[in-house]
C-alpha atoms as a PDB file:
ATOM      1  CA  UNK A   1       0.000   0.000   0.000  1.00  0.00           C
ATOM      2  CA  UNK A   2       1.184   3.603  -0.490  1.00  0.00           C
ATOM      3  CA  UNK A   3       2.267   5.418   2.137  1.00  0.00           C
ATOM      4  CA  UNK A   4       2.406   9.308   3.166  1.00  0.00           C
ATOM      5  CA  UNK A   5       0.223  12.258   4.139  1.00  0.00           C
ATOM      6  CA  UNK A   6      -3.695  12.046   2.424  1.00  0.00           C
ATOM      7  CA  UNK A   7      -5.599  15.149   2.135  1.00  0.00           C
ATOM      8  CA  UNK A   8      -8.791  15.336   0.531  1.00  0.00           C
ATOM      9  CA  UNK A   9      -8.158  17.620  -1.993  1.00  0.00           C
ATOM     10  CA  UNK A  10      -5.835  16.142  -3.757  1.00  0.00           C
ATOM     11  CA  UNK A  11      -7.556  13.804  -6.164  1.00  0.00           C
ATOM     12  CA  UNK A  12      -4.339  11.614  -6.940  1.00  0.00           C
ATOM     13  CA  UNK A  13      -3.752  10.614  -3.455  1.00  0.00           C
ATOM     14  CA  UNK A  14      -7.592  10.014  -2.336  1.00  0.00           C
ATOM     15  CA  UNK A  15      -7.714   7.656  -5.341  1.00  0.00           C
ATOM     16  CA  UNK A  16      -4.721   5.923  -4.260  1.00  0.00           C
ATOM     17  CA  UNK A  17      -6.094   5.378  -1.054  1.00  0.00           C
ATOM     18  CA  UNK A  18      -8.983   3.694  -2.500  1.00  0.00           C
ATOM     19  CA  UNK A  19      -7.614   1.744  -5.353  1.00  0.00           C
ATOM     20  CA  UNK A  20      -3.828   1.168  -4.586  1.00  0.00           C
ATOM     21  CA  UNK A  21      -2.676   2.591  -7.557  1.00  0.00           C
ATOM     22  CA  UNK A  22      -1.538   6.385  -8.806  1.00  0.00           C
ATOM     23  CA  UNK A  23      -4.607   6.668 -11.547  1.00  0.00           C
ATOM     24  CA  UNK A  24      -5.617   7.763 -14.341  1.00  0.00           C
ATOM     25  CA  UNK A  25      -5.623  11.717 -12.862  1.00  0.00           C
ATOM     26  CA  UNK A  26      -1.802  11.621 -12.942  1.00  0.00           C
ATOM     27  CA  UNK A  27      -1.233  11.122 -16.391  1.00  0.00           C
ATOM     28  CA  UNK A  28       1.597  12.055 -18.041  1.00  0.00           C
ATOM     29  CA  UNK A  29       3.420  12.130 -14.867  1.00  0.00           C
ATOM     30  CA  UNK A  30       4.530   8.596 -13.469  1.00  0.00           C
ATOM     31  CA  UNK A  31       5.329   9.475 -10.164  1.00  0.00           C
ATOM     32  CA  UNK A  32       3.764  11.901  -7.083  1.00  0.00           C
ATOM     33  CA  UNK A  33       4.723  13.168  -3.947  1.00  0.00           C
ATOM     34  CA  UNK A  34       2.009  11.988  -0.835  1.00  0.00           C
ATOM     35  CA  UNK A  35       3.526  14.721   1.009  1.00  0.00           C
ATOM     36  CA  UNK A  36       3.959  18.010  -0.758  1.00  0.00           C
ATOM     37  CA  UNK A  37       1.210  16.533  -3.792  1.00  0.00           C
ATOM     38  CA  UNK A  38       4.233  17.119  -6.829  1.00  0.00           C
ATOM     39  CA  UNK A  39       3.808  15.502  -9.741  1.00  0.00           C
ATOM     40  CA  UNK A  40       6.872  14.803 -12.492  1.00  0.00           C
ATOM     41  CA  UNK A  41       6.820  12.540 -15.774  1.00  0.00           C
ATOM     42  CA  UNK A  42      10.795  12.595 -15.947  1.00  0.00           C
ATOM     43  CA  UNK A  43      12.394   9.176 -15.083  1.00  0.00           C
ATOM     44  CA  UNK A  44      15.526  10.801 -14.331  1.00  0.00           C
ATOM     45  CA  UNK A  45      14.522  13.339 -12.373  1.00  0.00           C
ATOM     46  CA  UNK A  46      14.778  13.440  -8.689  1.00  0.00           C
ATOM     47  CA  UNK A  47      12.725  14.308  -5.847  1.00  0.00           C
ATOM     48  CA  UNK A  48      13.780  14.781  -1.981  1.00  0.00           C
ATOM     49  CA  UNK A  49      11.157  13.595   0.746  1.00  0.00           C
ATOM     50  CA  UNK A  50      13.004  15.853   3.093  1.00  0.00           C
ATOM     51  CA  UNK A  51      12.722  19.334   1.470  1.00  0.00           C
ATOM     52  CA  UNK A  52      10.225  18.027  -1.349  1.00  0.00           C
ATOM     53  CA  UNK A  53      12.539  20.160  -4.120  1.00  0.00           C
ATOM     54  CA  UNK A  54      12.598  18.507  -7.615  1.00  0.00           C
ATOM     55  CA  UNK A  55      15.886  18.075  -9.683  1.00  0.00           C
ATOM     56  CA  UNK A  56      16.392  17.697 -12.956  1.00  0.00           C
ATOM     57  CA  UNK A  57      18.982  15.052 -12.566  1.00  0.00           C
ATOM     58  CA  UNK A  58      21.238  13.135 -10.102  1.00  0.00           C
ATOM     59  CA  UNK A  59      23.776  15.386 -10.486  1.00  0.00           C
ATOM     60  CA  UNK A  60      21.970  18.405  -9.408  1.00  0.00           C
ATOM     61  CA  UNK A  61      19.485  16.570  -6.248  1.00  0.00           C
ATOM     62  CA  UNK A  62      23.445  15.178  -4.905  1.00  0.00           C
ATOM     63  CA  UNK A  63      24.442  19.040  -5.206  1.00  0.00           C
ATOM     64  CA  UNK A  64      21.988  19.724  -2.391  1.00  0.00           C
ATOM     65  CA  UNK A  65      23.165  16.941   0.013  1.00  0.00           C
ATOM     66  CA  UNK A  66      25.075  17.096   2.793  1.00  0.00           C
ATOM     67  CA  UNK A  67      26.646  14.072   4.954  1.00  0.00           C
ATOM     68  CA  UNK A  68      23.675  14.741   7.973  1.00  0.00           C
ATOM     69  CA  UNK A  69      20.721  15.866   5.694  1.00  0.00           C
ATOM     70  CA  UNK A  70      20.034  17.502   2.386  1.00  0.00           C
ATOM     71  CA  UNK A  71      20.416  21.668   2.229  1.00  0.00           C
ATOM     72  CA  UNK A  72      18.006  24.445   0.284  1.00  0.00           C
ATOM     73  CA  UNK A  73      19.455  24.575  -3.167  1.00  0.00           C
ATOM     74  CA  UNK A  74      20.038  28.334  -2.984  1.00  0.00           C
ATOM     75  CA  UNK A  75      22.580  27.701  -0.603  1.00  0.00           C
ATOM     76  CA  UNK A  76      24.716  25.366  -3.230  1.00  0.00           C
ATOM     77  CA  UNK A  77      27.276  27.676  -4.089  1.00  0.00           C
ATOM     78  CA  UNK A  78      30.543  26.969  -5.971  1.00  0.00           C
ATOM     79  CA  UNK A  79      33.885  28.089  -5.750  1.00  0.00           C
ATOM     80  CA  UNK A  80      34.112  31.076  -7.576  1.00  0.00           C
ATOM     81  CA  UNK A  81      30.788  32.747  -5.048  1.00  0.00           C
ATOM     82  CA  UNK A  82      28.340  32.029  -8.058  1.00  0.00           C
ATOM     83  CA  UNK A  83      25.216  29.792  -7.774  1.00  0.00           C
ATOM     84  CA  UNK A  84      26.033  26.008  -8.320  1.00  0.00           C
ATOM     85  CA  UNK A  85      21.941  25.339  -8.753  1.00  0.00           C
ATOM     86  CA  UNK A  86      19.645  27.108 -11.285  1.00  0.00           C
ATOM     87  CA  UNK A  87      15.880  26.933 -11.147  1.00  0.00           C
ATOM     88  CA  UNK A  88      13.503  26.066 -14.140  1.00  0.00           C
ATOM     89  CA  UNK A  89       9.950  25.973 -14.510  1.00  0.00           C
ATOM     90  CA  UNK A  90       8.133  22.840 -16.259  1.00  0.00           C
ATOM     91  CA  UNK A  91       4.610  21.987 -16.528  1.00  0.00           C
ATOM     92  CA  UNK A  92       4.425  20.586 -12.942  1.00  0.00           C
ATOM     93  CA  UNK A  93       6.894  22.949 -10.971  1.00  0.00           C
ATOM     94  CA  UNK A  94      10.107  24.813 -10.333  1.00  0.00           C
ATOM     95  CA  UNK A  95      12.810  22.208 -10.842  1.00  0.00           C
ATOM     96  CA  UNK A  96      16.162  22.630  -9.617  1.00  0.00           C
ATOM     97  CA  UNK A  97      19.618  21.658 -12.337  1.00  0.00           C
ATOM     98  CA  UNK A  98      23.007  22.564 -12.496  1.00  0.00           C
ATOM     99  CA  UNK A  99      23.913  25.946 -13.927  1.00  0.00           C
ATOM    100  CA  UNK A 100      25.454  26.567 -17.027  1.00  0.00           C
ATOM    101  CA  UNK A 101      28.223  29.186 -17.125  1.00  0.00           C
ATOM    102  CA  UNK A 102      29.467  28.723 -21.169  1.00  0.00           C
ATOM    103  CA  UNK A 103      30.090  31.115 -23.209  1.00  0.00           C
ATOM    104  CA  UNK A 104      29.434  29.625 -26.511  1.00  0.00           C
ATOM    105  CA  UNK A 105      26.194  29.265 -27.544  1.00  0.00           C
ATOM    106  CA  UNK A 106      26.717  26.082 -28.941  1.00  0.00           C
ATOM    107  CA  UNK A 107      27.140  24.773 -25.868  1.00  0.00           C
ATOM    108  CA  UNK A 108      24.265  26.094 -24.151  1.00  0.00           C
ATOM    109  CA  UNK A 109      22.563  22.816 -23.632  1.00  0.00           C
ATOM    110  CA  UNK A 110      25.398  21.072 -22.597  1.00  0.00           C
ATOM    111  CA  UNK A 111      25.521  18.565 -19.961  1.00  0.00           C
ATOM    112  CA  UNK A 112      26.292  19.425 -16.130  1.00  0.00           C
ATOM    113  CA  UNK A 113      29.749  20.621 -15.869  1.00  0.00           C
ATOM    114  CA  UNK A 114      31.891  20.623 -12.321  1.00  0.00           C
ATOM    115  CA  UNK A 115      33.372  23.754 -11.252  1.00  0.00           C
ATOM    116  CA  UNK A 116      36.717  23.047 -13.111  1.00  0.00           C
ATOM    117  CA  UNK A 117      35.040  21.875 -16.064  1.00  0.00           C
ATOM    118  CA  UNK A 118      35.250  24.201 -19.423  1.00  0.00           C
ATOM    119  CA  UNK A 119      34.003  23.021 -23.052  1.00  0.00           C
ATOM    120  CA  UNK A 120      36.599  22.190 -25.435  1.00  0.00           C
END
């Protein structure tokens, strides 16, 4: 059975309650959040149960962790002072992913880069 807080509002969770399943209400996403009621459709996407953020990837959801805990992603900086965590908005929410500091706009959907990290 699926665990987490119900409220009666939310239509996903009340007919999880009843039929052990997400439903048909959460289509496209695949997943949802009992808690904070977040939806996503990514499967690489992550979610934390602790601060119920959303990340675009592994990458950015590990930038937020911290040995005891996970930490708001505002307060991910890197070395050089600048913000290691960018937001986006999607259809179901802000999600948090790694900024991008290139230069060349050919680049400008390139993957996560570490703070070292330039384009070649």
């Amino acid at each position: 059975m699926l665990t987490g807080m119900t409220t009666p509002d939310c239509p996903i969770c009340a007919f999880a309650d009843t039929h052990h399943w997400w439903g048909p209400d959460l289509a496209p996403a695949r997943s949802h959040c009992r808690d904070c009621h977040r939806s996503w459709a990514s499967l690489v996407e992550g979610h934390c149960p602790t601060c119920h953020e959303h990340f675009a990837n592994v990458k950015a959801f590990d930038a937020h962790l911290l040995e005891d805990g996970c930490r708001p992603p505002v307060e991910v900086i890197r070395k050089d002072g600048r913000p290691r965590l960018t937001t986006r908005t999607t259809r179901y929410g802000v999600t948090w992913r790694v900024a991008f500091y290139g230069t060349r706009p050919e680049f400008a959907g390139a993957p996560d880069l570490d703070d070292t990290d330039t384009p070649e």
